[in-house]
Protein backbone atom coordinates (compact mmCIF):
# COMPACT_ATOMS: atom_id res chain seq x y z
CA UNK A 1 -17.26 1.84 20.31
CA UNK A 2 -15.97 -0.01 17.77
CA UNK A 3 -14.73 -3.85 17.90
CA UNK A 4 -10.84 -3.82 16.38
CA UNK A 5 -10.84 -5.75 13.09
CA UNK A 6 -10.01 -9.30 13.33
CA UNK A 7 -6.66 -10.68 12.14
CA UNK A 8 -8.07 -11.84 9.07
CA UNK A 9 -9.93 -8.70 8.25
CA UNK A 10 -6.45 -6.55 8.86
CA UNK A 11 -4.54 -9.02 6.57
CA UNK A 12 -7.09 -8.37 4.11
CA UNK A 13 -6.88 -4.82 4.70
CA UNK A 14 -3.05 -5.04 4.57
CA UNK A 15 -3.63 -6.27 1.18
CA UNK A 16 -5.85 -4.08 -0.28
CA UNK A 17 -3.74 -1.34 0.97
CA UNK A 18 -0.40 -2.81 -0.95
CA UNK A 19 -2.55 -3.01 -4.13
CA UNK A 20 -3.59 0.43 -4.16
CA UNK A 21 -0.07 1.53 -3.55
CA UNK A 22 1.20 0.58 -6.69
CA UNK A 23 -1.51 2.19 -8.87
CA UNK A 24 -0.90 3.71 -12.28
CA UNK A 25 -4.31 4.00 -14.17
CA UNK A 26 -6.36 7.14 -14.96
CA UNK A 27 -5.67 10.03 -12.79
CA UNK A 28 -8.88 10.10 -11.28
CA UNK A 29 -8.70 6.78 -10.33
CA UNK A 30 -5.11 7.46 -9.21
CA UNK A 31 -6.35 10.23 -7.20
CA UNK A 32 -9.13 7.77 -5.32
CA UNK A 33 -6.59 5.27 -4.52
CA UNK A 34 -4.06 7.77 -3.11
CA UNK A 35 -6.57 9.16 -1.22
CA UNK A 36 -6.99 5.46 0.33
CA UNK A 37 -3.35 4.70 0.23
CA UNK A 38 -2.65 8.04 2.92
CA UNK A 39 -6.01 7.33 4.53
CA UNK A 40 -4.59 4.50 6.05
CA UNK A 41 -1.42 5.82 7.19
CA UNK A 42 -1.10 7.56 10.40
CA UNK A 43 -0.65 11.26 9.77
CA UNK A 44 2.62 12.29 10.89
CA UNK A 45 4.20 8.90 11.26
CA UNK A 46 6.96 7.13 9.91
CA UNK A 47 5.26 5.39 7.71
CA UNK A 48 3.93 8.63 5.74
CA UNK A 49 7.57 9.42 4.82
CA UNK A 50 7.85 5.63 3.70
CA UNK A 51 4.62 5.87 1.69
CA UNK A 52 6.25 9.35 0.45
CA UNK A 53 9.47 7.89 -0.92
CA UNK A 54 7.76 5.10 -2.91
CA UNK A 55 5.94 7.90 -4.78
CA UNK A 56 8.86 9.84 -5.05
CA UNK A 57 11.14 6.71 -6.63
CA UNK A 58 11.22 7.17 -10.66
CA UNK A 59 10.58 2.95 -10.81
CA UNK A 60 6.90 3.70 -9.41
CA UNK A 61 5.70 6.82 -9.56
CA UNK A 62 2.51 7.11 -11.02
CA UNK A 63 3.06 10.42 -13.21
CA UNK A 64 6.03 8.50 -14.77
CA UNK A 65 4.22 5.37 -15.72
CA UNK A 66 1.47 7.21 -17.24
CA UNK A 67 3.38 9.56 -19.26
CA UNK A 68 5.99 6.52 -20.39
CA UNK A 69 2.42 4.73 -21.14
CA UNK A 70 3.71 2.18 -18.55
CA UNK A 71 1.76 0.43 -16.03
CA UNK A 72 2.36 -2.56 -12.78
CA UNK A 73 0.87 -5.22 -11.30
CA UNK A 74 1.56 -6.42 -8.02
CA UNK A 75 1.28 -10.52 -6.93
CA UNK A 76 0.77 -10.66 -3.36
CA UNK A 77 0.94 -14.20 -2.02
CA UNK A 78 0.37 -13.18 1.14
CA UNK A 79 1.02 -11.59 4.58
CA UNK A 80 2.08 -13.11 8.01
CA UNK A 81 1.47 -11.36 11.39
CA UNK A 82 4.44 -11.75 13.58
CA UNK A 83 1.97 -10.15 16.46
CA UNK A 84 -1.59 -8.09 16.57
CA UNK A 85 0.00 -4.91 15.16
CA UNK A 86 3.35 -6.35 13.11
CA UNK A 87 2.74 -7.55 9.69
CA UNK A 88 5.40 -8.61 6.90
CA UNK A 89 5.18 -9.97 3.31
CA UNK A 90 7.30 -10.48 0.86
CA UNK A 91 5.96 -9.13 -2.91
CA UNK A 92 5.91 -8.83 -6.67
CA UNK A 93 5.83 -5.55 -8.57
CA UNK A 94 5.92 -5.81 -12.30
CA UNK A 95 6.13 -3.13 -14.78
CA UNK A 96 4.79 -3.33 -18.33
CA UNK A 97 5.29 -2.16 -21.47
CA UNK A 98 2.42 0.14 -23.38
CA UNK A 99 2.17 -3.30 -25.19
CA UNK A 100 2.01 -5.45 -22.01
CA UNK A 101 5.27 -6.86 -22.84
CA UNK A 102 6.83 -7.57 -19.43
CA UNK A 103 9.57 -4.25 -18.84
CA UNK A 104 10.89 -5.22 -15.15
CA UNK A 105 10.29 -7.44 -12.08
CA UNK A 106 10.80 -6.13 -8.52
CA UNK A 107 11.11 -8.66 -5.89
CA UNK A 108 10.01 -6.55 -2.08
CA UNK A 109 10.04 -7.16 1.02
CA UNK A 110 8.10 -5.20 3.82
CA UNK A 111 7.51 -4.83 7.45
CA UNK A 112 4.42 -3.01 8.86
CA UNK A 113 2.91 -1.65 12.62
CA UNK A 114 -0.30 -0.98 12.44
CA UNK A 115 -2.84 0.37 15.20
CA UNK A 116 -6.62 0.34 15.65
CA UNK A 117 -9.00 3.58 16.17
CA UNK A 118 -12.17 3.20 16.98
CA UNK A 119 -12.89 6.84 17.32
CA UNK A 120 -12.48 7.60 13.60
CA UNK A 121 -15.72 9.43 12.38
CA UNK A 122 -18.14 7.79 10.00
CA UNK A 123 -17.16 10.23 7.50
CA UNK A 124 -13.51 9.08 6.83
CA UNK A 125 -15.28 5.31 6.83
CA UNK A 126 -15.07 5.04 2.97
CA UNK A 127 -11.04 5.68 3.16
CA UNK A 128 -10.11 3.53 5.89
CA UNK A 129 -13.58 1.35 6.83
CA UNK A 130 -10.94 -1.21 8.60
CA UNK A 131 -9.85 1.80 10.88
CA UNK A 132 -6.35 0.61 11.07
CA UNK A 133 -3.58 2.61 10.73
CA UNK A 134 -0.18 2.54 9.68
CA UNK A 135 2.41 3.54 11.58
CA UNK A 136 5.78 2.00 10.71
CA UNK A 137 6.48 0.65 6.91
CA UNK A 138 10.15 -0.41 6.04
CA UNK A 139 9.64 -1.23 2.26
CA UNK A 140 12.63 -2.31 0.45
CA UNK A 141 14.02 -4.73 -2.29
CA UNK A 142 14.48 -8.53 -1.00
CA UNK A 143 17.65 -8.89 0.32
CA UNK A 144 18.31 -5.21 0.90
């Protein structure tokens, strides 16, 4: 049996998770990092339909950027733990132009549950190697 991740490691996590999110290089790449994005949500959850609606929102979705030759960064200066399993941050998401002239800021804010499985098989390791999941994810602009 596994030892749960540390609060630390899960921020860390948390973080990594967030950056792959927003992703809008090559689609192979995009692919990889969707594939991590979902591999850290709990199937079936509320969160899935969150993660599902960011994808689906014209400002972000991935298809979209690429096609408009368009790309984001996101500035995360970091996320508190309100307990074990509730995390919140507050974030940057900036969209570019194809000549890295600055398009649009979006200020976010988000809350997150997450749970630990230490039963997930070594195979799904290189998806979600901090075996938390996601289970609730209320992402919205700050001061919606």
């Amino acid at each position: 049996i596994l030892d749960p991740p540390n609060l630390q490691q899960r921020k860390v996590a948390l973080t990594r998770w967030f950056q792959d999110l927003y992703i809008t290089t090559d689609e192979l790449s995009q692919k990889h990092l969707i594939d991590r994005v979902y591999g850290m949500v709990a199937s079936g959850s509320a969160a899935e339909g969150a993660v599902d609606n960011i994808y689906r929102n014209p400002q972000f979705d991935p298809r979209e950027l690429r096609k408009n030759h368009q790309h984001l960064t996101i500035t995360i200066p970091g996320i508190d733990s309100t307990t074990d399993t509730d995390f919140k941050t507050d974030y940057i998401v900036r969209r570019y132009n194809r000549d890295n002239s600055l398009d649009v800021t979006f200020k976010r804010h988000a809350t997150l549950k997450v749970v630990f499985d230490s039963s997930v098989d070594t195979g799904s390791l290189w998806v979600n190697p901090s075996r938390i999941f996601i289970t609730e994810l209320n992402d919205e602009p700050q001061g919606g």
